[in-house]
C-alpha atoms as a PDB file:
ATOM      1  CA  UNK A   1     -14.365  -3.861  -8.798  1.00  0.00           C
ATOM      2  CA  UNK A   2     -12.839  -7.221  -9.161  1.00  0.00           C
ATOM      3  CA  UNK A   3     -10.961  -8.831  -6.682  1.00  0.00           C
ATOM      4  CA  UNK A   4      -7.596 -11.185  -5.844  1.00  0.00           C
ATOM      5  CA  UNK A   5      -6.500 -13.820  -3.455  1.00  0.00           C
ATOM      6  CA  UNK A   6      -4.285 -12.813  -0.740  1.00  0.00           C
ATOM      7  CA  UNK A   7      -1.248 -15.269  -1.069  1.00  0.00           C
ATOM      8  CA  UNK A   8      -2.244 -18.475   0.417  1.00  0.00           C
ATOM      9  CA  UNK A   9      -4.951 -16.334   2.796  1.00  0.00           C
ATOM     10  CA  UNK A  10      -8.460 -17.126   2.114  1.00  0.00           C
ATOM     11  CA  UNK A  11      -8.647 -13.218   1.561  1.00  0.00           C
ATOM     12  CA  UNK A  12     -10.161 -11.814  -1.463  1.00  0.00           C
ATOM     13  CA  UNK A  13      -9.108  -8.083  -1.616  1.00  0.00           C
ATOM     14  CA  UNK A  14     -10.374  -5.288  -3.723  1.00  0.00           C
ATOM     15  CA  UNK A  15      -7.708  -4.931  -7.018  1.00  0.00           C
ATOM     16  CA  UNK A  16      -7.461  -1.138  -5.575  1.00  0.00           C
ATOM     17  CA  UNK A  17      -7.306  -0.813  -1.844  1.00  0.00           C
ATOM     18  CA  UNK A  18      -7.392   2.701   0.636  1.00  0.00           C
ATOM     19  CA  UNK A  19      -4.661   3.372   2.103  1.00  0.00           C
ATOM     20  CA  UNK A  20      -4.437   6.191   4.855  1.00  0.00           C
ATOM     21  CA  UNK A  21      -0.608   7.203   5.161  1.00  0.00           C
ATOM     22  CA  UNK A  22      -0.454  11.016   5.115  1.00  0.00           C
ATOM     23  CA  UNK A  23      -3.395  11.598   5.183  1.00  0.00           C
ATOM     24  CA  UNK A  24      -6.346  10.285   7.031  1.00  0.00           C
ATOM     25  CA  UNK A  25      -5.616  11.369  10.721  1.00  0.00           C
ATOM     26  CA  UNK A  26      -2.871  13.828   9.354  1.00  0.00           C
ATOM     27  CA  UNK A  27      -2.854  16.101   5.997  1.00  0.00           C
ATOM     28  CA  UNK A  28      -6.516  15.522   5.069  1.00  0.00           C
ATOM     29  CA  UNK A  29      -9.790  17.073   7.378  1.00  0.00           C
ATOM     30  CA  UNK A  30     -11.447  14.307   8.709  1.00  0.00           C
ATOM     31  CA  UNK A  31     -14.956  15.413   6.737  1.00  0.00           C
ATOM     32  CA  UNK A  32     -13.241  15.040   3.459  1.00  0.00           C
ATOM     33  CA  UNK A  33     -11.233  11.845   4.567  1.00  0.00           C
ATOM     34  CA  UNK A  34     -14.601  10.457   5.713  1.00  0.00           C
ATOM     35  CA  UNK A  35     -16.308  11.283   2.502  1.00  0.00           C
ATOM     36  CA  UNK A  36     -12.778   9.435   0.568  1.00  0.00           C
ATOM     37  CA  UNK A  37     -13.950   6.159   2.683  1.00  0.00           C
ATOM     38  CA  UNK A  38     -17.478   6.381   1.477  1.00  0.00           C
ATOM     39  CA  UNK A  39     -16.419   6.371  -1.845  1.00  0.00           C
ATOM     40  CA  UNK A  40     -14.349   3.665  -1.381  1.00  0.00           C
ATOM     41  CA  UNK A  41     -16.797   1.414  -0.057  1.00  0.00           C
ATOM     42  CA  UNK A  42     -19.202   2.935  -3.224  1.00  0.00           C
ATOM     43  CA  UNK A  43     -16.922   1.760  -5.466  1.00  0.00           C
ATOM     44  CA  UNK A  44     -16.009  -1.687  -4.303  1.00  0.00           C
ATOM     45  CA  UNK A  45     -13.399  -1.553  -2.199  1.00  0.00           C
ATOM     46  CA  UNK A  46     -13.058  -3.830   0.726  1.00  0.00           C
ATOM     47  CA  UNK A  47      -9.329  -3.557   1.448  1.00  0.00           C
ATOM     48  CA  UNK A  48      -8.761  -0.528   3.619  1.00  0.00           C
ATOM     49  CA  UNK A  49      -4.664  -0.217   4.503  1.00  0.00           C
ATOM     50  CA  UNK A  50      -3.286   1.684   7.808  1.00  0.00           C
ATOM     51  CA  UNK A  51      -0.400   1.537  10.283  1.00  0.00           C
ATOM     52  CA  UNK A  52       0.167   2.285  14.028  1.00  0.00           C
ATOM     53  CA  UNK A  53       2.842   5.081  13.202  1.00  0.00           C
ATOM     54  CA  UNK A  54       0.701   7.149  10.430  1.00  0.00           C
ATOM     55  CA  UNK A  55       0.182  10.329  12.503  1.00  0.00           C
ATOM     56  CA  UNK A  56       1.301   8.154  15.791  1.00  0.00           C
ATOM     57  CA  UNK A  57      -2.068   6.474  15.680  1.00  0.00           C
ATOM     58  CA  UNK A  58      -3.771   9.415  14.428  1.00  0.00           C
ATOM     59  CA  UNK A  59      -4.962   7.391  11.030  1.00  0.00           C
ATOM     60  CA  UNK A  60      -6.040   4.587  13.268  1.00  0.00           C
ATOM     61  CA  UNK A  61      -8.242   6.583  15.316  1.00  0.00           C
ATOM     62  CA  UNK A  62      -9.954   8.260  12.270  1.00  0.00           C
ATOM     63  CA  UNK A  63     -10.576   4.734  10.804  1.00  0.00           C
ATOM     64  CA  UNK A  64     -11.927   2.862  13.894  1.00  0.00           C
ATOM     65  CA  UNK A  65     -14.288   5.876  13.902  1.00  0.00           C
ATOM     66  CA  UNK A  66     -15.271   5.766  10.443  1.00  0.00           C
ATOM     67  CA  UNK A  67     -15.789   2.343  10.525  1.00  0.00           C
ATOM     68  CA  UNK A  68     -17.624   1.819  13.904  1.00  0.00           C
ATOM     69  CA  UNK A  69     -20.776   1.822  11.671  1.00  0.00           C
ATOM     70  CA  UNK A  70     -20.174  -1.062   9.315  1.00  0.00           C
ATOM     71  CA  UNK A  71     -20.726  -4.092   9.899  1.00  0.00           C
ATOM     72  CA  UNK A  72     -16.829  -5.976  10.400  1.00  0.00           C
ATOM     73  CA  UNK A  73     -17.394  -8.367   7.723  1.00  0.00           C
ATOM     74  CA  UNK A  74     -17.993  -6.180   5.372  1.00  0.00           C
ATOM     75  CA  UNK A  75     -14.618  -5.084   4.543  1.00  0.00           C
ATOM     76  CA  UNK A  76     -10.716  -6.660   5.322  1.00  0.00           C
ATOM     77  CA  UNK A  77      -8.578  -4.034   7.461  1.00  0.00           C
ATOM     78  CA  UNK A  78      -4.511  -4.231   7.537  1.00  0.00           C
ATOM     79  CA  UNK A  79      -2.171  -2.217   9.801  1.00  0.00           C
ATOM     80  CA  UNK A  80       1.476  -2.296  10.632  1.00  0.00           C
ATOM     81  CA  UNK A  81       4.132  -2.099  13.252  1.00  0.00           C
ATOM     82  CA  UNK A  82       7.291  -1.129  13.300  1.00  0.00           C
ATOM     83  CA  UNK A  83       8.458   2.540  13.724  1.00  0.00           C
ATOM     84  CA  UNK A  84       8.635   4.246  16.673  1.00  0.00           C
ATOM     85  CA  UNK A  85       5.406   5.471  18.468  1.00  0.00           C
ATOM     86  CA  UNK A  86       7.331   6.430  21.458  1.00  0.00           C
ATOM     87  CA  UNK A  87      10.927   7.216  22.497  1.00  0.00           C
ATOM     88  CA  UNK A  88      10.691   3.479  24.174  1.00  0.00           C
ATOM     89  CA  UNK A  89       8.350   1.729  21.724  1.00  0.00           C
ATOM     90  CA  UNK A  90       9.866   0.558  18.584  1.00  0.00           C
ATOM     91  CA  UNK A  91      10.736  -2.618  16.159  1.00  0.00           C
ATOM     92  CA  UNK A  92       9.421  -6.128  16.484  1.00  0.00           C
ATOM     93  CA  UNK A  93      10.124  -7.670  19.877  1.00  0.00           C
ATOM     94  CA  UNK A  94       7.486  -9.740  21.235  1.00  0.00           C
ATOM     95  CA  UNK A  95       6.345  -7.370  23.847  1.00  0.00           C
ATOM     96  CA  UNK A  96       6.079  -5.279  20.954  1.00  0.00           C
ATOM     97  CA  UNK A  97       3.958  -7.018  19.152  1.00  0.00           C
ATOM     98  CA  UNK A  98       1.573  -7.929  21.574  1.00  0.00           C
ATOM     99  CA  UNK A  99       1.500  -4.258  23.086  1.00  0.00           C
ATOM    100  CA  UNK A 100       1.296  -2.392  19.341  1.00  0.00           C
ATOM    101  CA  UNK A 101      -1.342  -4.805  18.238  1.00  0.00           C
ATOM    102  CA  UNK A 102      -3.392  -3.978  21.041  1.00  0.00           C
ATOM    103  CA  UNK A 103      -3.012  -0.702  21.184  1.00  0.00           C
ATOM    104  CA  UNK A 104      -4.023  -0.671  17.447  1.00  0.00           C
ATOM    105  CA  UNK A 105      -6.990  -2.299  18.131  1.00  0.00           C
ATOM    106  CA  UNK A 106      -7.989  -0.600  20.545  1.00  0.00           C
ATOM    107  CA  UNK A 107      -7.947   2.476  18.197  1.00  0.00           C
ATOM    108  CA  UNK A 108      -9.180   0.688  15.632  1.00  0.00           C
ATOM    109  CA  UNK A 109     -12.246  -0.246  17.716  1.00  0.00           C
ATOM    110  CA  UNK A 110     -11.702  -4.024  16.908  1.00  0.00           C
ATOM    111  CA  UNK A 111     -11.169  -7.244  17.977  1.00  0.00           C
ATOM    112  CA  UNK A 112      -8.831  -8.741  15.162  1.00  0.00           C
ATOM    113  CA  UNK A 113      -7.104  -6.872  12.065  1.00  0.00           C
ATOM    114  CA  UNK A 114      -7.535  -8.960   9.221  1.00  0.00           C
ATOM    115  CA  UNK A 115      -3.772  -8.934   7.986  1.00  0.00           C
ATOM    116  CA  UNK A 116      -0.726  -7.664  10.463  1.00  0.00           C
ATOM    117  CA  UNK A 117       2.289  -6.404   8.822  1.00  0.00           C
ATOM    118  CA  UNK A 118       5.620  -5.790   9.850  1.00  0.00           C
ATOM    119  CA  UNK A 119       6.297  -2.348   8.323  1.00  0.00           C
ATOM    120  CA  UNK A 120      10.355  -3.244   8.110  1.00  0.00           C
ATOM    121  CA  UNK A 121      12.683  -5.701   9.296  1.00  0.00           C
ATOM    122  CA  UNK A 122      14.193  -4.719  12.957  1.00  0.00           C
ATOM    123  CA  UNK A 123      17.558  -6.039  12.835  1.00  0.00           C
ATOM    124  CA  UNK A 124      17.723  -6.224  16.822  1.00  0.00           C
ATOM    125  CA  UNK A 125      15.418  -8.438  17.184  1.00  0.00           C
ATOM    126  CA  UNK A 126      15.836 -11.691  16.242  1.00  0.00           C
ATOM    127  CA  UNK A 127      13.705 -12.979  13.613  1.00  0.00           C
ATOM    128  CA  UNK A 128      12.452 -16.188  15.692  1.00  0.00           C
ATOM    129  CA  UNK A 129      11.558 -13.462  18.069  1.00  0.00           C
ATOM    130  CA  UNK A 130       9.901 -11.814  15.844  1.00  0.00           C
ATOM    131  CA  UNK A 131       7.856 -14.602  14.146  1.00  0.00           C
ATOM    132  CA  UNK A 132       6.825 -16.930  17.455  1.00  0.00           C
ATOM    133  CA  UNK A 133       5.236 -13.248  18.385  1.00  0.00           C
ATOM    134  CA  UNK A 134       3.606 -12.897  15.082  1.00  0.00           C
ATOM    135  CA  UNK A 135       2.810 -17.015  15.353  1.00  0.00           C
ATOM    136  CA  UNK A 136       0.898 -16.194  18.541  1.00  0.00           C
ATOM    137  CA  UNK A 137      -1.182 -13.453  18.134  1.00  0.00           C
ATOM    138  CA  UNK A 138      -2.332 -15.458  14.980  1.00  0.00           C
ATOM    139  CA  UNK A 139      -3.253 -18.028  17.261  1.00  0.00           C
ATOM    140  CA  UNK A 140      -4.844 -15.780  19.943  1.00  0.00           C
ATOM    141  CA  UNK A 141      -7.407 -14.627  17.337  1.00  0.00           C
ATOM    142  CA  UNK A 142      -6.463 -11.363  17.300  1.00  0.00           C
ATOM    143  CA  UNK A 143      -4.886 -11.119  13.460  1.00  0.00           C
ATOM    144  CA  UNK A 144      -6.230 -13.661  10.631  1.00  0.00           C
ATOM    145  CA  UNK A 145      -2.898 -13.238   8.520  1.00  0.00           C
ATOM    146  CA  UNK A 146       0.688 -12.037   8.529  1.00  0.00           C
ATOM    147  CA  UNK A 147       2.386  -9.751   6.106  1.00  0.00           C
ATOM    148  CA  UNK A 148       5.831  -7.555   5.867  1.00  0.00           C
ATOM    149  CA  UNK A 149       6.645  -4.096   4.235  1.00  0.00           C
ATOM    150  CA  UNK A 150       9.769  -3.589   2.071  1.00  0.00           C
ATOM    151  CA  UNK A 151      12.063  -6.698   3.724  1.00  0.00           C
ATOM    152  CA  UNK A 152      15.281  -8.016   2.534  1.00  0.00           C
ATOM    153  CA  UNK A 153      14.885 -10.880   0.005  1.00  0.00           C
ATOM    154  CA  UNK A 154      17.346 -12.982   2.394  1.00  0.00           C
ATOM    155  CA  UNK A 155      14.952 -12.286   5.203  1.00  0.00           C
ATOM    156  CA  UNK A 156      12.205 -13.154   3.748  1.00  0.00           C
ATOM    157  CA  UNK A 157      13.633 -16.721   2.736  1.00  0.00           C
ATOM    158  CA  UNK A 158      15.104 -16.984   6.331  1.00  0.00           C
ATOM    159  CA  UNK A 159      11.031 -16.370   7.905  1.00  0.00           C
ATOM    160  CA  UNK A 160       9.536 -19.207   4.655  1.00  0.00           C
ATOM    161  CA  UNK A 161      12.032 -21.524   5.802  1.00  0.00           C
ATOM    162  CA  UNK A 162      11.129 -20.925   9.828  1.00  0.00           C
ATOM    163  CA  UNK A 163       9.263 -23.980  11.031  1.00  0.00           C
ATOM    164  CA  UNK A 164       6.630 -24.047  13.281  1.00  0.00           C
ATOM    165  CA  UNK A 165       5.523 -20.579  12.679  1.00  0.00           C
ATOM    166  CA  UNK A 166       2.058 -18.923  10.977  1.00  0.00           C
ATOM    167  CA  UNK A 167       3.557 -17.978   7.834  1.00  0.00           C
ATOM    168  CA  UNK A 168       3.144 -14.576   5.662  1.00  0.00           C
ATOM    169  CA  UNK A 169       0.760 -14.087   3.102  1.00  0.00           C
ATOM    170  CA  UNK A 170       1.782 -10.688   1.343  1.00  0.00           C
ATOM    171  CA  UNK A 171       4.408  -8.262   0.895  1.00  0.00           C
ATOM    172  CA  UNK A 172       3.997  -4.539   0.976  1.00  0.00           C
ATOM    173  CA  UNK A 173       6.905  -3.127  -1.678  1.00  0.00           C
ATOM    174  CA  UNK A 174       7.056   0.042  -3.434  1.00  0.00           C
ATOM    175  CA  UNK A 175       5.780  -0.251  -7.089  1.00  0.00           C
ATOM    176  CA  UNK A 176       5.158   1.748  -9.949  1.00  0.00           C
ATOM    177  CA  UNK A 177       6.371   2.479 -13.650  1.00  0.00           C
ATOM    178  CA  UNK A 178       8.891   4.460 -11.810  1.00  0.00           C
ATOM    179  CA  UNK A 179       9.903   1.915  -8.654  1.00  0.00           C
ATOM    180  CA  UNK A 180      10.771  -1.635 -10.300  1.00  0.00           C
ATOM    181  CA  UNK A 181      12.919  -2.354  -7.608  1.00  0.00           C
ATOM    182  CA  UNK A 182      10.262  -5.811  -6.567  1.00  0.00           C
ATOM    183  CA  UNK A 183      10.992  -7.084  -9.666  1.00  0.00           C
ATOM    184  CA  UNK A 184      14.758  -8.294  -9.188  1.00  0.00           C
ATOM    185  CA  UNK A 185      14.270 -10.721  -6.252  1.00  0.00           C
ATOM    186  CA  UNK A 186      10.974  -9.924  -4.092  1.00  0.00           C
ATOM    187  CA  UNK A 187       8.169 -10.608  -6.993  1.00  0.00           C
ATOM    188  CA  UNK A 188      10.221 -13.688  -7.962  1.00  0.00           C
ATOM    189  CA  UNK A 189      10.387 -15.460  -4.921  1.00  0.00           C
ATOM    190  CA  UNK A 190       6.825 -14.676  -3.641  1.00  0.00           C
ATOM    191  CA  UNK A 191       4.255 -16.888  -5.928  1.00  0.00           C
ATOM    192  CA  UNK A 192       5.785 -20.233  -4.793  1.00  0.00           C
ATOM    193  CA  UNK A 193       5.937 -19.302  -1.717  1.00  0.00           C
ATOM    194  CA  UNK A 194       2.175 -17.950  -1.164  1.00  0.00           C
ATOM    195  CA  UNK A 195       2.919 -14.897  -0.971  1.00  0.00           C
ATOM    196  CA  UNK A 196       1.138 -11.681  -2.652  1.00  0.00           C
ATOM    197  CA  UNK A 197       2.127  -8.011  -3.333  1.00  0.00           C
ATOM    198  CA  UNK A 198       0.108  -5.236  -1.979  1.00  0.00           C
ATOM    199  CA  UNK A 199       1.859  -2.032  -3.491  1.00  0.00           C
ATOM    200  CA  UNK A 200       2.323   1.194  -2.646  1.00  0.00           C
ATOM    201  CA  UNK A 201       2.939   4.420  -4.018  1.00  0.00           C
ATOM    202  CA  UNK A 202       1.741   2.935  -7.592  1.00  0.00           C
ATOM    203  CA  UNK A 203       1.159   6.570  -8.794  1.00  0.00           C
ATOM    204  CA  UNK A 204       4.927   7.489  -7.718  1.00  0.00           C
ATOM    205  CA  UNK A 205       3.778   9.928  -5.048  1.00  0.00           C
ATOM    206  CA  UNK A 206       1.242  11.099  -7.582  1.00  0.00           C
ATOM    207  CA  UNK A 207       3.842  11.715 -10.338  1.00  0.00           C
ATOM    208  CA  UNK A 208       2.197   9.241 -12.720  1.00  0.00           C
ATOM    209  CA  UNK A 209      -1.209  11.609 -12.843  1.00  0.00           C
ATOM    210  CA  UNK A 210       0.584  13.453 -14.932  1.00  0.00           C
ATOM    211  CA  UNK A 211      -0.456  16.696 -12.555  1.00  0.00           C
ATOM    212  CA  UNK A 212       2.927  17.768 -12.264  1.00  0.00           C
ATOM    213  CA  UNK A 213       4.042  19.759 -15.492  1.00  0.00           C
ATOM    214  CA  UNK A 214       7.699  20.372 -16.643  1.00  0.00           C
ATOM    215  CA  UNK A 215       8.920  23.959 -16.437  1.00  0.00           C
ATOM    216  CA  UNK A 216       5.669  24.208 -14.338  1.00  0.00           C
ATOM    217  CA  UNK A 217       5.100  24.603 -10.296  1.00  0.00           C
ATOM    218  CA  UNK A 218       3.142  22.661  -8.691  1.00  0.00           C
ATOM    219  CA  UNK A 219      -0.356  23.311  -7.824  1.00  0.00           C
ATOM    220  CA  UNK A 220      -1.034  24.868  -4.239  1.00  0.00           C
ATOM    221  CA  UNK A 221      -2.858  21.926  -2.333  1.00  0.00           C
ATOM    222  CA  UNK A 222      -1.199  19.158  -4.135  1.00  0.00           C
ATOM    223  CA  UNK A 223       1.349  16.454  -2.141  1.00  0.00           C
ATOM    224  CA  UNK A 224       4.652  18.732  -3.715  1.00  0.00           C
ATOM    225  CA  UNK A 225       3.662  21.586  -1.814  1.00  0.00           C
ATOM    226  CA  UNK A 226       3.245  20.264   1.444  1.00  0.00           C
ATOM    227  CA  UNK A 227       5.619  20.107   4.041  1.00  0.00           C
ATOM    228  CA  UNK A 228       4.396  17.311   5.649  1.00  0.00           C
ATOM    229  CA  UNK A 229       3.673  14.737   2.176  1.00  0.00           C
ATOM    230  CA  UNK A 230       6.767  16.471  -0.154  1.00  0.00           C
ATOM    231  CA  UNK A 231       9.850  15.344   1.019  1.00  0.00           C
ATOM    232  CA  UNK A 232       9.146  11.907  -0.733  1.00  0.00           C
ATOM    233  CA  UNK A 233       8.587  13.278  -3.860  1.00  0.00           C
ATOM    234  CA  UNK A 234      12.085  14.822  -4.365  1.00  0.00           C
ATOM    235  CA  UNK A 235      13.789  11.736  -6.715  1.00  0.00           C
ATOM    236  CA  UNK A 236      10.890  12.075  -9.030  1.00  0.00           C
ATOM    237  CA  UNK A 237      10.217  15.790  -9.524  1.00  0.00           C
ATOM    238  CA  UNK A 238      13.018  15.923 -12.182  1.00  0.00           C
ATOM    239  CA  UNK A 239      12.455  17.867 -15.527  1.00  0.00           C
ATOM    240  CA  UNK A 240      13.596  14.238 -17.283  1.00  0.00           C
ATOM    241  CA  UNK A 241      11.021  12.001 -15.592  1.00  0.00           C
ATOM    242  CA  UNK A 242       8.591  15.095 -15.821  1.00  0.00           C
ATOM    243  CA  UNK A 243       8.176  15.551 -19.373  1.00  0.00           C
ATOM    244  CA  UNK A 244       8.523  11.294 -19.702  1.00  0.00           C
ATOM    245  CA  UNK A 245       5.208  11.311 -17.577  1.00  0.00           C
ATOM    246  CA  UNK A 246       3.889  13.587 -20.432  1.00  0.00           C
ATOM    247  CA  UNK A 247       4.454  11.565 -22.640  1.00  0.00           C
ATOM    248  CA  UNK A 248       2.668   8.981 -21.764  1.00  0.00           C
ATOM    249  CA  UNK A 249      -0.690  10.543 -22.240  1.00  0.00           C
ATOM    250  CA  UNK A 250      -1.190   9.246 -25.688  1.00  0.00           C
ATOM    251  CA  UNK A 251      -0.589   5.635 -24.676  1.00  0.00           C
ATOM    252  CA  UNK A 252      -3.141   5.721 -21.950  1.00  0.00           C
ATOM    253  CA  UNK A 253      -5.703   7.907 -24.435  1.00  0.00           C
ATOM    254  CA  UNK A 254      -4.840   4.522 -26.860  1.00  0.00           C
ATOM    255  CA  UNK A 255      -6.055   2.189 -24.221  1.00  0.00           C
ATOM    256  CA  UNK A 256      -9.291   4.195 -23.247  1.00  0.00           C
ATOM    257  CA  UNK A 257      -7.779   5.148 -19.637  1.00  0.00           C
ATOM    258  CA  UNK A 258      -6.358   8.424 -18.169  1.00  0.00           C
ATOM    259  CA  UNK A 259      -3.236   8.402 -16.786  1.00  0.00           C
ATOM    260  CA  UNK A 260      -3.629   7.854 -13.021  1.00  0.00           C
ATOM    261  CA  UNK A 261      -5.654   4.447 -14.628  1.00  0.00           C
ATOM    262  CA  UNK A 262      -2.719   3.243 -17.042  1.00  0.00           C
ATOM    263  CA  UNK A 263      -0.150   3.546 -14.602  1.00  0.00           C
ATOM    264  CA  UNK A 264      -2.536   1.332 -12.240  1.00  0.00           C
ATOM    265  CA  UNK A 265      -3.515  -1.180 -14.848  1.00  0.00           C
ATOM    266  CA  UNK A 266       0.553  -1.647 -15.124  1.00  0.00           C
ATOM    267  CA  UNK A 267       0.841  -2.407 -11.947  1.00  0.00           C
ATOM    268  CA  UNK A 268      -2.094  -4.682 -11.850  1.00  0.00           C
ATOM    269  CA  UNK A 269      -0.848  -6.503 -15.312  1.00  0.00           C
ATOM    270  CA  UNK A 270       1.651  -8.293 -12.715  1.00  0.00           C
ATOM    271  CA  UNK A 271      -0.163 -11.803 -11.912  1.00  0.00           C
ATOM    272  CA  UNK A 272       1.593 -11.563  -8.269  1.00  0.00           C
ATOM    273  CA  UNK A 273       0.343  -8.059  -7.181  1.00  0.00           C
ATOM    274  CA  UNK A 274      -3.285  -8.488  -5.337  1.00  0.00           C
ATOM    275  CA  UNK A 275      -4.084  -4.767  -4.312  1.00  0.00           C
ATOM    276  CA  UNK A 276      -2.247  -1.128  -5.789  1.00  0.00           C
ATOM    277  CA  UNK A 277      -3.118   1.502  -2.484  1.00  0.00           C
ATOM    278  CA  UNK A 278      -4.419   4.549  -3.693  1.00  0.00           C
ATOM    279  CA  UNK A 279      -4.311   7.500  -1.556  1.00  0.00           C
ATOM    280  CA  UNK A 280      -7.179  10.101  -1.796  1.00  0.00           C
ATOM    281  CA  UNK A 281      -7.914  13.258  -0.545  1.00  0.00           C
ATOM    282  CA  UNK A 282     -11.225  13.788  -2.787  1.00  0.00           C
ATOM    283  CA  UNK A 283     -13.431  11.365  -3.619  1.00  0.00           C
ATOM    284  CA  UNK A 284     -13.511  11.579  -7.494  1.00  0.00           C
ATOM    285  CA  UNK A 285      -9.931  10.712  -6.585  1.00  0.00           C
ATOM    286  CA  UNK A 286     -11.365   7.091  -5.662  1.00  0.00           C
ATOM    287  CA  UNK A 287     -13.536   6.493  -8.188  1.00  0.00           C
ATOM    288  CA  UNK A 288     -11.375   7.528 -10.876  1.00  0.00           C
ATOM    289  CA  UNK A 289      -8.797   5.403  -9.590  1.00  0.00           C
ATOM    290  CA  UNK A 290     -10.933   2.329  -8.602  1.00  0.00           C
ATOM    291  CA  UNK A 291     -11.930   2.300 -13.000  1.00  0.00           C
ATOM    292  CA  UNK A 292      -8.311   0.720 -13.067  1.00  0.00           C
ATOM    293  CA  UNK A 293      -9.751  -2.380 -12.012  1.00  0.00           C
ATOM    294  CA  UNK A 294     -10.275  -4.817 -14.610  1.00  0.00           C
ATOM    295  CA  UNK A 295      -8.480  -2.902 -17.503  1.00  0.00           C
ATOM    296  CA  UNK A 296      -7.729  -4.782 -20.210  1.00  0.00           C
ATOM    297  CA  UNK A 297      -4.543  -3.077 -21.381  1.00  0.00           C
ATOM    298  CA  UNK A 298      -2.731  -4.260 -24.562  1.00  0.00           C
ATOM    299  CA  UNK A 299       0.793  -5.426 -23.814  1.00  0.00           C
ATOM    300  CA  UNK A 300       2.673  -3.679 -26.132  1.00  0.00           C
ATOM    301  CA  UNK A 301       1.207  -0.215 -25.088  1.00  0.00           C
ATOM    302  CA  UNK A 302       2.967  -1.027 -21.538  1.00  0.00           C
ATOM    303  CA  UNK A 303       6.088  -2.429 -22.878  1.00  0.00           C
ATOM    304  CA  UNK A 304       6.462   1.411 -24.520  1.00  0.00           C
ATOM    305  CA  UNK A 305       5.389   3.074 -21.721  1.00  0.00           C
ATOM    306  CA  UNK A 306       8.410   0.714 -19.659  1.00  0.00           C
ATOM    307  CA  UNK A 307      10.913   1.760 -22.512  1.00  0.00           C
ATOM    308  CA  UNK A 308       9.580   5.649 -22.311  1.00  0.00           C
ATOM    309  CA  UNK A 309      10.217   5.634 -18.355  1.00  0.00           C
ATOM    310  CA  UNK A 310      13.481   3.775 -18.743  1.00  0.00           C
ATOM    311  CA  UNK A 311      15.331   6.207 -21.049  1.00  0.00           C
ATOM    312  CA  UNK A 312      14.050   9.482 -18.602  1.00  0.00           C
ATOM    313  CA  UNK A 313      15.930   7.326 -15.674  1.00  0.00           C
ATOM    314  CA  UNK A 314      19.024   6.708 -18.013  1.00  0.00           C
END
């Protein structure tokens, strides 16, 4: 497993990181999500990637757990605030912050997260609000870094430009073959500012494993039949993006990786991504996934695969 600097952090992070949304806490036994971790840690991975709201602290729980038996320098642990964990307790306020962040820890089983995200922007707060909170629980010992999920490009210039505040070290976007959205504005202005990308979904809800056939049903057990994981996977369950996922099979064959590995190594081929989250539910699911790492992938191989994905998206 290789690893990547964290923006300006002095955080080196696994290339593939766990994360735990939908699953640990939630959609997966706690057995079989304990077994996932395991194999994680087997496999190299030190970046493990949660947040307050998956399964209202349900994922948090699991992982302080899990965890309790390693020593806390042995791996770098990230969680988030943002969304509502009670009819009162929402957004980024400072008494928010302080009173998430301790509540995560104290799930967590913890005294500091490594890297403390904001999981959106909260338009009613304002943003020096927001990052004098941030600034102090930096300062109180009680997070080593900052980071943000899925922010406005203006927002995130407003927050680099703040002075007298810790500033953020990584950005949590959506990425994959089939979510290039980062590239327009967030990717761009991130490296100069020393800031990385920590991506999620890279698989597109599992899309890119090429499990899901055309003309076929999905499998009972996988994320498309489940009420709880499904409803993100509606935009990319089309017959057009379907049978463009099939075809990508011979590309990734052509590099010596399965698909679930190609569409990682693409994500990892940008210089500005550190970590791709992988979500597992079995742990051959890790390891397979964690063989992305240090893929040498020739270029042109991707840049066919991008031209193969574009023309099923029209």
């Amino acid at each position: 497993m290789e690893t990547r600097r964290l923006g300006d952090s002095d955080l080196h992070v696994s290339e593939i990181s766990l994360g735990s949304w939908l699953t640990y806490g939630v959609g997966v036994e706690a057995d079989k999500a304990r077994a996932c971790l395991d194999a994680a840690f087997d496999a190299g991975i030190n970046f493990i990637d949660t947040a307050n709201v998956y399964g209202r602290g349900a994922a948090e729980t699991f992982l302080g757990e899990a965890l309790s038996d390693r020593p806390r320098d042995s791996y770098i642990l990230a969680t988030k605030l943002f969304f509502p964990m009670s009819d009162e307790d929402r957004g980024l306020s400072r008494e928010q912050v302080h009173k998430q962040l301790d509540a995560s820890l104290q799930r967590l089983r913890t005294d500091y997260v490594d890297l403390y995200q904001c999981h959106r922007y909260d338009e009613h707060t304002p943003l020096e609000e927001t990052m004098e909170a941030l600034s102090e629980v930096v300062r109180s010992g009680k997070v080593r870094y900052l980071g943000f999920s899925e922010w406005p490009a203006e927002r995130i210039r407003q927050a680099i430009d703040m002075a007298g505040v810790e500033k953020f070290v990584s950005s949590q976007p959506q990425y994959s073959l089939l979510h290039r959205d980062p590239e327009t504005e967030v990717i761009p202005l991130s490296p100069a500012n020393g800031i990385s990308q920590i991506v999620w979904s890279p698989l597109g809800q599992g899309v890119l494993t090429g499990k899901y056939k055309p003309g076929e049903a999905p499998a009972a057990g996988t994320r498309a039949t489940s009420d709880e994981m499904g409803g993100f996977l509606k935009n990319l369950m089309t017959p057009a993006i379907l049978e463009a996922v099939q075809k990508l099979r011979p590309l990734a064959d052509e590099s010596g990786l399965n698909l679930s590995q190609f569409a990682l190594a693409w994500v990892l081929r940008e210089p500005n991504v550190a970590s791709a989250i992988i979500g597992a539910s079995r742990p051959e699911q890790v390891h397979e996934n964690a063989a992305a790492s240090g893929a040498r992938v020739d270029p042109a191989l991707f840049e066919r695969a991008e031209a193969i994905v574009a023309d099923a998206r029209g």
